[in-house]
Protein backbone atom coordinates (compact mmCIF):
# COMPACT_ATOMS: atom_id res chain seq x y z
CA UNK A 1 80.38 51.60 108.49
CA UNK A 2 76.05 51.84 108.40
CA UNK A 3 76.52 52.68 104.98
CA UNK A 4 78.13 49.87 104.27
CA UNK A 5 75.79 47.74 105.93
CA UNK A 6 72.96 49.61 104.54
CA UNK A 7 74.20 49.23 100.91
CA UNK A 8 75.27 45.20 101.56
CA UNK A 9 71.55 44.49 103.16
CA UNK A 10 70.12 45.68 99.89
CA UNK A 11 72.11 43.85 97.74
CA UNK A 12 71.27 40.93 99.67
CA UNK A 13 67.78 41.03 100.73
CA UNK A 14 64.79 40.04 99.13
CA UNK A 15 62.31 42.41 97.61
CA UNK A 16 58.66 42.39 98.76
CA UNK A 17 58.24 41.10 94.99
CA UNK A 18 60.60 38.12 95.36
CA UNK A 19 59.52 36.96 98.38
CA UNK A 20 56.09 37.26 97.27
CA UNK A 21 56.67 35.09 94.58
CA UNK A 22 59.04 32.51 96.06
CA UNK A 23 56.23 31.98 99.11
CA UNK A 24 53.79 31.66 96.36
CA UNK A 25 55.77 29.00 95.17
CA UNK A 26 55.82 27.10 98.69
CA UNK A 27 52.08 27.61 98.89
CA UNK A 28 50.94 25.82 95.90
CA UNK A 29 53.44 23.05 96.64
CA UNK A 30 52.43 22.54 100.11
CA UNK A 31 48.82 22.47 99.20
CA UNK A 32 49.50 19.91 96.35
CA UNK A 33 50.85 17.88 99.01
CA UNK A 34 48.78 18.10 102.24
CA UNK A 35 45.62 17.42 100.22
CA UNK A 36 47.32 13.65 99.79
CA UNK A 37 48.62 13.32 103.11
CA UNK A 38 47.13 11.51 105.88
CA UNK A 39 48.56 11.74 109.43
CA UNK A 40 51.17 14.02 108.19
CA UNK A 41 51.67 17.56 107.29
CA UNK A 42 53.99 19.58 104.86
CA UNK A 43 55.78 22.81 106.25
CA UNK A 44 58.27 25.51 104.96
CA UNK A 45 61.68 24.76 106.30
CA UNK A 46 65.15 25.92 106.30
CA UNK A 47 65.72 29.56 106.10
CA UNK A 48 62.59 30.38 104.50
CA UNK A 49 60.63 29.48 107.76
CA UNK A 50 63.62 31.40 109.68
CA UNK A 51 62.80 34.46 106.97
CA UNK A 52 66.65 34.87 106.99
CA UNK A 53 66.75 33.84 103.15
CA UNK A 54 69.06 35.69 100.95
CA UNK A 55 68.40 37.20 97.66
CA UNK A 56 68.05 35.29 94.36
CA UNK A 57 67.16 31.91 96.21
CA UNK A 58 66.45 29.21 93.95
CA UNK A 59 65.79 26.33 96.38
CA UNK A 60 63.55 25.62 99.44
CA UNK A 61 63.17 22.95 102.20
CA UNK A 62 59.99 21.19 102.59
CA UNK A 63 58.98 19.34 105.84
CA UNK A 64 56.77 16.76 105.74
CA UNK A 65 56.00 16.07 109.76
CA UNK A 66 54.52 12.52 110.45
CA UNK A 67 52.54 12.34 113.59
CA UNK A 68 54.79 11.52 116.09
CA UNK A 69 52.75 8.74 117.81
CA UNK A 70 51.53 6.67 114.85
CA UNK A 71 54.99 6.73 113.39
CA UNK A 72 57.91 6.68 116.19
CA UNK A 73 58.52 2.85 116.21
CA UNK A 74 57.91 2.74 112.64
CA UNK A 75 59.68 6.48 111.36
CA UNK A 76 61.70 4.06 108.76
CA UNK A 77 58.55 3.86 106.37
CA UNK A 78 58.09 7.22 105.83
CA UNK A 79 60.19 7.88 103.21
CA UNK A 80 58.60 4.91 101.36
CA UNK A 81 55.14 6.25 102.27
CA UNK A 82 56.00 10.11 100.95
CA UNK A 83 57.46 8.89 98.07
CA UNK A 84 54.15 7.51 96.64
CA UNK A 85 52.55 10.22 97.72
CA UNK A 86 55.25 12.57 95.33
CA UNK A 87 55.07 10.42 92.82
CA UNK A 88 51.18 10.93 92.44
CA UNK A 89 51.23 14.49 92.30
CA UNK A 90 54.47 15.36 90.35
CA UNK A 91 56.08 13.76 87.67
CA UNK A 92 59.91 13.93 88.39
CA UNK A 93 60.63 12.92 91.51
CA UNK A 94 64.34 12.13 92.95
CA UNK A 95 64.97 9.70 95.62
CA UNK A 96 68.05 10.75 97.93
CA UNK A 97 69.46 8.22 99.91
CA UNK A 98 70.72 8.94 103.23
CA UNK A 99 70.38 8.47 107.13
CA UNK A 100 66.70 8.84 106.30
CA UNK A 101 65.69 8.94 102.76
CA UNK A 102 64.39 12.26 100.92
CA UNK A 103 63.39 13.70 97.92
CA UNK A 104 63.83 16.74 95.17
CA UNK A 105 61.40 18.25 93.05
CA UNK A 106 62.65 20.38 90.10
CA UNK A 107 60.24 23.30 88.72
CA UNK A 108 61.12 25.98 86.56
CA UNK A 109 64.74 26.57 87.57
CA UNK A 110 63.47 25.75 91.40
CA UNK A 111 64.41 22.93 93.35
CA UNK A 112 62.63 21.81 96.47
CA UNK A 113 64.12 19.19 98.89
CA UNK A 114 61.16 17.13 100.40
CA UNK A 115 62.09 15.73 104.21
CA UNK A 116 60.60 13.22 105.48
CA UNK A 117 60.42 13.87 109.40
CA UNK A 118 58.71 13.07 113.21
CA UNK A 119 56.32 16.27 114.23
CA UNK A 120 58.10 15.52 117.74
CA UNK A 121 57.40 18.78 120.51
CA UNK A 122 61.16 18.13 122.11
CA UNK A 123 64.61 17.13 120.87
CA UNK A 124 64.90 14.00 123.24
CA UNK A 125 62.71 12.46 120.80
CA UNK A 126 64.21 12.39 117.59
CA UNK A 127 65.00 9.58 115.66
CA UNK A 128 66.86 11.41 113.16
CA UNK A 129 68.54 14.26 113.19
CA UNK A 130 66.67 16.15 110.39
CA UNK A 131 63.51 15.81 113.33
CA UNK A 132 65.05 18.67 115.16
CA UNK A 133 65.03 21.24 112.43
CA UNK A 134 61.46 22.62 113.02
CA UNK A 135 62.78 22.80 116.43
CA UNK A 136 65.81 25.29 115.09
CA UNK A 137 63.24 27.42 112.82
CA UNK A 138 61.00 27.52 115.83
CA UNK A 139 63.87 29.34 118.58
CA UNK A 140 65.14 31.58 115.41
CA UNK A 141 62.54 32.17 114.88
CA UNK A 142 61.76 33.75 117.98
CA UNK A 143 64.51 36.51 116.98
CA UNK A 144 63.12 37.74 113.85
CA UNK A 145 64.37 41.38 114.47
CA UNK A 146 67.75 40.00 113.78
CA UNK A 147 66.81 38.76 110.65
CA UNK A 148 68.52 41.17 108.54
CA UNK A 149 71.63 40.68 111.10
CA UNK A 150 71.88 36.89 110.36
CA UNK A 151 71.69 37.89 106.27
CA UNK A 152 74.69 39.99 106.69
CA UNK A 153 76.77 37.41 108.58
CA UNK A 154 75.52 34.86 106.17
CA UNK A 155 76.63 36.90 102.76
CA UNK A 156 80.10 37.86 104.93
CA UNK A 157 80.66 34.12 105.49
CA UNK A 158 79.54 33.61 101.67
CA UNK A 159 82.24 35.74 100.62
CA UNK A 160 84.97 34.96 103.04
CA UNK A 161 84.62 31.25 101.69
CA UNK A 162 83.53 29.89 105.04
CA UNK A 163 79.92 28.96 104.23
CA UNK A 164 78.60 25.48 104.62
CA UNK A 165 79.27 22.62 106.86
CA UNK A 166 79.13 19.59 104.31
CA UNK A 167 81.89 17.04 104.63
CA UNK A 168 84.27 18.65 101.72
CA UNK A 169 83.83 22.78 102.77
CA UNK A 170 83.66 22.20 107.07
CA UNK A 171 82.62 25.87 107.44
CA UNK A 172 79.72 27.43 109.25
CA UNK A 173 75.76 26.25 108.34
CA UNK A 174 73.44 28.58 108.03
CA UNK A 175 71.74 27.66 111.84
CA UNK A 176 75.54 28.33 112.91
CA UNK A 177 75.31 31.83 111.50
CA UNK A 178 71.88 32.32 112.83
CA UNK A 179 73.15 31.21 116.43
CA UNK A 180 75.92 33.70 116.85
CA UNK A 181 74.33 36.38 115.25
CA UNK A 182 71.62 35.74 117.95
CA UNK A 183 74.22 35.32 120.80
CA UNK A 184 76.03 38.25 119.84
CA UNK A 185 72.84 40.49 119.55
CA UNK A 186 74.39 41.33 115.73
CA UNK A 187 76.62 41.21 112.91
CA UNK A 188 79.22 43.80 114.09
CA UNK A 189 79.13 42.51 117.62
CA UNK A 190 80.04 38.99 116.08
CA UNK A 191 82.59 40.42 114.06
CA UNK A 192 83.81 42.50 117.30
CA UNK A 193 83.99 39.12 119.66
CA UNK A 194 84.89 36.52 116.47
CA UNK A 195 87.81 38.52 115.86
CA UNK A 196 89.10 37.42 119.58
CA UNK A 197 88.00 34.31 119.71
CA UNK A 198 90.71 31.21 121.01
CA UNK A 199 90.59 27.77 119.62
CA UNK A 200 88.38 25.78 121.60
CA UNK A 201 86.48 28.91 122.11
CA UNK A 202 82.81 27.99 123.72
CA UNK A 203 79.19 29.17 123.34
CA UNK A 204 76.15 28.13 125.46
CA UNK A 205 73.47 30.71 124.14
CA UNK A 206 70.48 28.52 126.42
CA UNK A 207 72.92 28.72 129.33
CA UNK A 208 73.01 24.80 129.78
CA UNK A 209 75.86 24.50 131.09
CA UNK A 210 76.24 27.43 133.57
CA UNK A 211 79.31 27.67 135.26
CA UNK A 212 80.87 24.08 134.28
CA UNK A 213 83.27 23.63 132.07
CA UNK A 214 81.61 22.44 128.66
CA UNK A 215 84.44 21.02 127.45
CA UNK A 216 84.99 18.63 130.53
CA UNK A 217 81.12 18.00 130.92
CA UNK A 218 80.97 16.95 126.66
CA UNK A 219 81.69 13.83 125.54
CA UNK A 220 84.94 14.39 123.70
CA UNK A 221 83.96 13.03 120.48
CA UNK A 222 81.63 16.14 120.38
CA UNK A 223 84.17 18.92 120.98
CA UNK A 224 86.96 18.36 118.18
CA UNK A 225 86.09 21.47 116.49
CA UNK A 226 88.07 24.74 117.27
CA UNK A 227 84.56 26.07 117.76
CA UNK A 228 82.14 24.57 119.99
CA UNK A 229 78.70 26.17 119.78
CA UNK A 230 75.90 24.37 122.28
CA UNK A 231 72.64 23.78 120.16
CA UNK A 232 70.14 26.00 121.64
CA UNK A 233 67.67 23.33 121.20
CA UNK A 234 69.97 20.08 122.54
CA UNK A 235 71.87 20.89 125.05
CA UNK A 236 74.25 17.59 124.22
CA UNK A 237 74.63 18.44 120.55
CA UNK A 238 77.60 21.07 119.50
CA UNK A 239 75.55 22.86 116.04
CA UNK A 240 79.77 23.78 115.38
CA UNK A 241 80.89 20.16 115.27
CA UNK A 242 81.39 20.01 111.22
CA UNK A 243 83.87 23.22 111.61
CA UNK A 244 87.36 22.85 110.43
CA UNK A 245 90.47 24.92 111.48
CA UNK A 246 91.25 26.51 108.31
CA UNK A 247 87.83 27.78 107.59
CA UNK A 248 87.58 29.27 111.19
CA UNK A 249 91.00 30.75 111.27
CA UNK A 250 89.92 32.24 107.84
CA UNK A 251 86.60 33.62 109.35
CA UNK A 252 88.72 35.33 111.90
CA UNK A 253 91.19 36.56 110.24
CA UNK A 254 88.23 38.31 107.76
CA UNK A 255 86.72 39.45 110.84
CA UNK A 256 89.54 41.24 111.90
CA UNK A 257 90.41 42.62 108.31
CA UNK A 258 86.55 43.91 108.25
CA UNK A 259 86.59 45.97 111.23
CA UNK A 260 90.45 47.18 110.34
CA UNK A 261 89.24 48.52 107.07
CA UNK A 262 85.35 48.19 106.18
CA UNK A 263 84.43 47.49 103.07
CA UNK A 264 81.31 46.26 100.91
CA UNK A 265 83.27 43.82 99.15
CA UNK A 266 83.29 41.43 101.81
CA UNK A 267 80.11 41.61 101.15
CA UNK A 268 80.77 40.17 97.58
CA UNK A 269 81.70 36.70 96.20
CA UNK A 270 84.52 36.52 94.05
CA UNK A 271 84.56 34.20 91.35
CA UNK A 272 87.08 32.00 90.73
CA UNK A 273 87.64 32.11 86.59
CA UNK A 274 91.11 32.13 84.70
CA UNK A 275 91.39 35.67 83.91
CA UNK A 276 90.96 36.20 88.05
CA UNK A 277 93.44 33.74 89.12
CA UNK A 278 96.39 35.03 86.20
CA UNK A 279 95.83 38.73 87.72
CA UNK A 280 96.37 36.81 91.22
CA UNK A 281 99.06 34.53 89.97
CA UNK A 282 100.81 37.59 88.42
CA UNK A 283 104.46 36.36 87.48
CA UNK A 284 104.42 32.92 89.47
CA UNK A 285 103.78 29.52 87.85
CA UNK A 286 100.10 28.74 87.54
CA UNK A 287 98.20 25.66 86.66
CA UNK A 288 94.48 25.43 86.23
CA UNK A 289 93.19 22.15 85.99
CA UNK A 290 89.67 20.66 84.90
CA UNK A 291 87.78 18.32 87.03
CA UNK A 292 84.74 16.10 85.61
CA UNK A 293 83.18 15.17 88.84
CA UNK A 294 81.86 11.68 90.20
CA UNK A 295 77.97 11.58 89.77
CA UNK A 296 76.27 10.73 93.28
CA UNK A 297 75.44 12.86 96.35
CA UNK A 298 76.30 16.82 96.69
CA UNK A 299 78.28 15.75 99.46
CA UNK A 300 80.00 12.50 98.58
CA UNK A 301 80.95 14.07 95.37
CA UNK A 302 81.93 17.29 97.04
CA UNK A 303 84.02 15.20 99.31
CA UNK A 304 85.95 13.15 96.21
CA UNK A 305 87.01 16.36 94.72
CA UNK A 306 88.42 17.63 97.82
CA UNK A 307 90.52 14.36 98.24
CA UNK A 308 91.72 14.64 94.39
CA UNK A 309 92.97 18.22 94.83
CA UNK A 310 94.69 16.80 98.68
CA UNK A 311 96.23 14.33 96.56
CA UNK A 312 97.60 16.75 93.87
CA UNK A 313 98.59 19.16 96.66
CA UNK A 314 100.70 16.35 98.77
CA UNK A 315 102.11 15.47 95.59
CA UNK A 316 103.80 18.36 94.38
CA UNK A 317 104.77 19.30 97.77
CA UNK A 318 106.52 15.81 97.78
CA UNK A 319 108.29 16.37 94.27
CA UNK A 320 109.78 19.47 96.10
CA UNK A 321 107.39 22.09 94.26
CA UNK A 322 106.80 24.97 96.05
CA UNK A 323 102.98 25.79 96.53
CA UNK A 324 102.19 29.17 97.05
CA UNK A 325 98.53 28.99 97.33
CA UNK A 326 95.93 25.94 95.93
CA UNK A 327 92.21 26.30 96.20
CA UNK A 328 89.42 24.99 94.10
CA UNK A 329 85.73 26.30 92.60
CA UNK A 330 82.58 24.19 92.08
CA UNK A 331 79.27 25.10 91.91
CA UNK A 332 77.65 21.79 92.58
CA UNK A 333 76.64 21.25 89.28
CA UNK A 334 79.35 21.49 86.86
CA UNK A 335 82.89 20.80 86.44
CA UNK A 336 85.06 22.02 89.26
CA UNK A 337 88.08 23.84 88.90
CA UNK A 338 91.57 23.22 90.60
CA UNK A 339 94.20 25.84 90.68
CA UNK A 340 97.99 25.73 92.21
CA UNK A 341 99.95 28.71 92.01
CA UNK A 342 103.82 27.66 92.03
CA UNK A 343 107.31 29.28 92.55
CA UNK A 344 108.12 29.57 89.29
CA UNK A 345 111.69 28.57 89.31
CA UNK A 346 112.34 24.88 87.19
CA UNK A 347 113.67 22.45 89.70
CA UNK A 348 117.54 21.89 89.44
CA UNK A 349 118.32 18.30 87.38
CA UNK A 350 119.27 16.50 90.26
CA UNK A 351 118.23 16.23 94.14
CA UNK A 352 119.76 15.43 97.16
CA UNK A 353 118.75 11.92 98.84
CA UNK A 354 119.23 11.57 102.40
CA UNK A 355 120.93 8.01 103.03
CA UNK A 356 122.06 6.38 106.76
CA UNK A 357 124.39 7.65 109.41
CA UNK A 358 128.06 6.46 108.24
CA UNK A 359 127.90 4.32 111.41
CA UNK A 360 125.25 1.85 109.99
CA UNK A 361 127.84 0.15 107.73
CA UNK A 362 125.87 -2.69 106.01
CA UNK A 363 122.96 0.54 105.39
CA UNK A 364 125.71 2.40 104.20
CA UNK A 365 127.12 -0.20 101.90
CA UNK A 366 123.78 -0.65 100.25
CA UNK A 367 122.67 2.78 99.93
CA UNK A 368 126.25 3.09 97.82
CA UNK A 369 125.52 0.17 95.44
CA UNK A 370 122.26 1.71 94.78
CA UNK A 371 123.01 5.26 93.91
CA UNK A 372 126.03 6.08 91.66
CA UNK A 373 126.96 9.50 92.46
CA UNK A 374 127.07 9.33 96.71
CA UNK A 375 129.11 12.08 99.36
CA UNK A 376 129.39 12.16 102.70
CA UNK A 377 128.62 14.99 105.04
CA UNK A 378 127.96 15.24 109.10
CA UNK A 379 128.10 11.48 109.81
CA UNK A 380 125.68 10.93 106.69
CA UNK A 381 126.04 9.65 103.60
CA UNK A 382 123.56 11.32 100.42
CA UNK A 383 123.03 10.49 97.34
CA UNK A 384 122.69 12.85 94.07
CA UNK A 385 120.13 11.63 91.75
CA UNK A 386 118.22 12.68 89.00
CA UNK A 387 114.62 14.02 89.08
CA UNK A 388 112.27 12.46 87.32
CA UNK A 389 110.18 15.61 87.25
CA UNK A 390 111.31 19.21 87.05
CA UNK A 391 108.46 21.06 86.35
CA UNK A 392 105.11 21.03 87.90
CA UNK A 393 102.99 20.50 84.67
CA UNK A 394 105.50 17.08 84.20
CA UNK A 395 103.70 15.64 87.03
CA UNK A 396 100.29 16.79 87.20
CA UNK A 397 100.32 14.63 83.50
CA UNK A 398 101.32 11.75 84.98
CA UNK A 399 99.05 12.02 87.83
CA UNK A 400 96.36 12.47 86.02
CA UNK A 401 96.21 8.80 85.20
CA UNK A 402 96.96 7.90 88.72
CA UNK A 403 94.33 5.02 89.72
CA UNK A 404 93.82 7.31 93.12
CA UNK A 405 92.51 10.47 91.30
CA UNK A 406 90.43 8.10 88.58
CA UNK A 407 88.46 6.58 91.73
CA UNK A 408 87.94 10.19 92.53
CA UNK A 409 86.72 12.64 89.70
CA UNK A 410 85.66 11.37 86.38
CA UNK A 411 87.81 13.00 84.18
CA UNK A 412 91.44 15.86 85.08
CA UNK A 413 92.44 18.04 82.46
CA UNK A 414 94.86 20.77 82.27
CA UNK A 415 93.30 24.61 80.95
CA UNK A 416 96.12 26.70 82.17
């Protein structure tokens, strides 16, 4: 087991070379900016201030903290007011719109997300949620020998699929990872307890709550997730609230399979390409499909392509196709990919239609003059009819022009 953890840290981790040059980076960006700012000052964010980064990172979060008296009753203008100040000292500079407005900055194959934000000493006095983050990096930060701990749970979640809270994945964040690493005192101690977690399982690392029940004392709205996981830093906040069931029955159930038989390759992310999903297909039906997404927002666009494949999944599964497993690949960028993998038996020409209860004469009557070929069986009449689709490839063409999945993605084709 150390071995494997040893080998899967490596793999992972920085270099003394990388980080070197990544902080570099952040230094000559941050000094670009904080010569032009003027009751304000730009910090290192996200997991780079946390120093729980993984390996290969090609992004970073910027801070910009606006004093916190000048700006509190006025914290709507300072997007506007770091926007000039971005657009004075570099030349490509992306506006993205959200609760509070913030920016990217593209260099060399690096992309830095600019945040506007309060400099505010306590939670209470946020105005926006993204005001609490230096407030996250600041009590991780207080842990930094579990660093390497929180990169291992971060690659395992990586791998297992379960990484990321936006809208369209509803796994675990990164500060989620850092938290129970940090509660558990390490990654095979959160694998240990994870493993026997119950839904509705609860986690108060600051103690807030003490011996009431969390789940009584939260407002309900809070505590929908199977998970709830008491922000360190806001005691009314649950960090776990964007956690969906499948992803945290699939976290367990990787958990368990980890400590049943360790191996680096949870370590490891597995590509989804065509060759991959044939060898997993083997000799059931499989169809690949191409998605063009949407342009707009990681996460509204993210969230479109999830409701396309729903809608292609619900479909089939109404058409009487049996799904064996569906799941989808998207890098954020690019096209996404869709795969279903099918019983591969063709459906038989004609399907059975459940009609009304041989009591319900007029019911009966109509369903009769309706459908030609009717029999009666248990107090019900049915109907035989004739399906319009028999394979699954016969549908996904026609719904590929459905006005539903044209709101969604761009642009569905079939590869396979």
């Amino acid at each position: 087991m150390k071995k494997i953890l040893i080998d899967a840290l490596k793999a992972i981790k920085p270099t003394k070379e990388e980080e070197r040059e990544v902080l570099n980076r952040v230094d000559s960006i941050l000094s670009r900016i904080n010569k032009r700012l003027v009751y304000a000052k730009a910090v290192l964010g996200g997991s780079g201030a946390k120093g729980t980064w993984l390996k290969d990172v090609n992004d970073a979060d910027i801070f910009v903290c606006f004093d916190y008296k000048k700006y509190k009753d006025k914290d709507k203008t300072i997007s506007d007011i770091l926007e000039k100040v971005l657009e004075k000292e570099f030349k490509n500079v992306d506006r993205l719109y959200g609760s509070r407005d913030y920016f990217q900055i593209k260099q060399k194959n690096f992309t830095f997300e600019m945040v506007p934000i309060l400099a505010i000493k306590k939670a209470e006095e946020a105005k926006n949620i993204t005001d609490v983050s230096p407030l996250h990096a600041k009590w991780v930060g207080k842990y930094k020998k579990l660093a390497d701990e929180i990169r291992l749970t971060k690659q395992f979640c990586k791998a297992a699929d379960v990484y990321g809270a936006e809208s369209y994945i509803k796994g675990f964040s990164g500060y989620v990872c850092e938290i129970l690493t940090i509660y558990y005192g390490g990654f095979l101690s959160l694998m240990r307890n994870a493993a026997k977690w119950k839904e509705k399982a609860t986690i108060d690392p600051e103690n807030y709550y003490k011996n009431r029940d969390i789940l009584d004392e939260m407002n309900k709205s809070k505590t929908n997730s199977p998970l709830v996981i008491i922000d360190p830093v806001q005691a009314d906040r649950n960090a776990a609230a964007a956690l969906g069931k499948e992803k945290f029955d699939r976290f367990k159930s990787s958990c368990k399979n980890f400590l049943k038989k360790p191996s680096k390759s949870f370590f490891e992310i597995k590509e989804i390409t065509t060759d991959s999903l044939k060898k997993k297909a083997k000799n059931k039906e499989l169809m690949i499909l191409e998605v063009n997404p949407k342009t707009g927002k990681v996460d509204v666009v993210g969230s479109k392509l999830l409701k396309s494949l729903e809608f292609l999944n619900k479909k089939l599964a109404e058409w009487d196709f049996k799904i064996i497993e569906c799941g989808w690949e998207w890098n954020k960028k690019d096209k996404a990919l869709f795969y279903f993998i099918l019983d591969k038996a063709v459906l038989p020409p004609k399907k059975i239609h459940i009609g009304p209860p041989i009591k319900a004469k007029n019911h009966v009557e109509s369903f009769k003059k309706k459908y030609k070929e009717t029999f009666i069986s248990k107090g019900r009449v049915y109907a035989r009819i004739k399906r319009e689709f028999r394979k699954p490839k016969e549908l996904i063409i026609k719904l590929i022009s459905d006005p539903y999945l044209k709101e969604k993605a761009e642009k569905v084709k079939i590869i396979g």
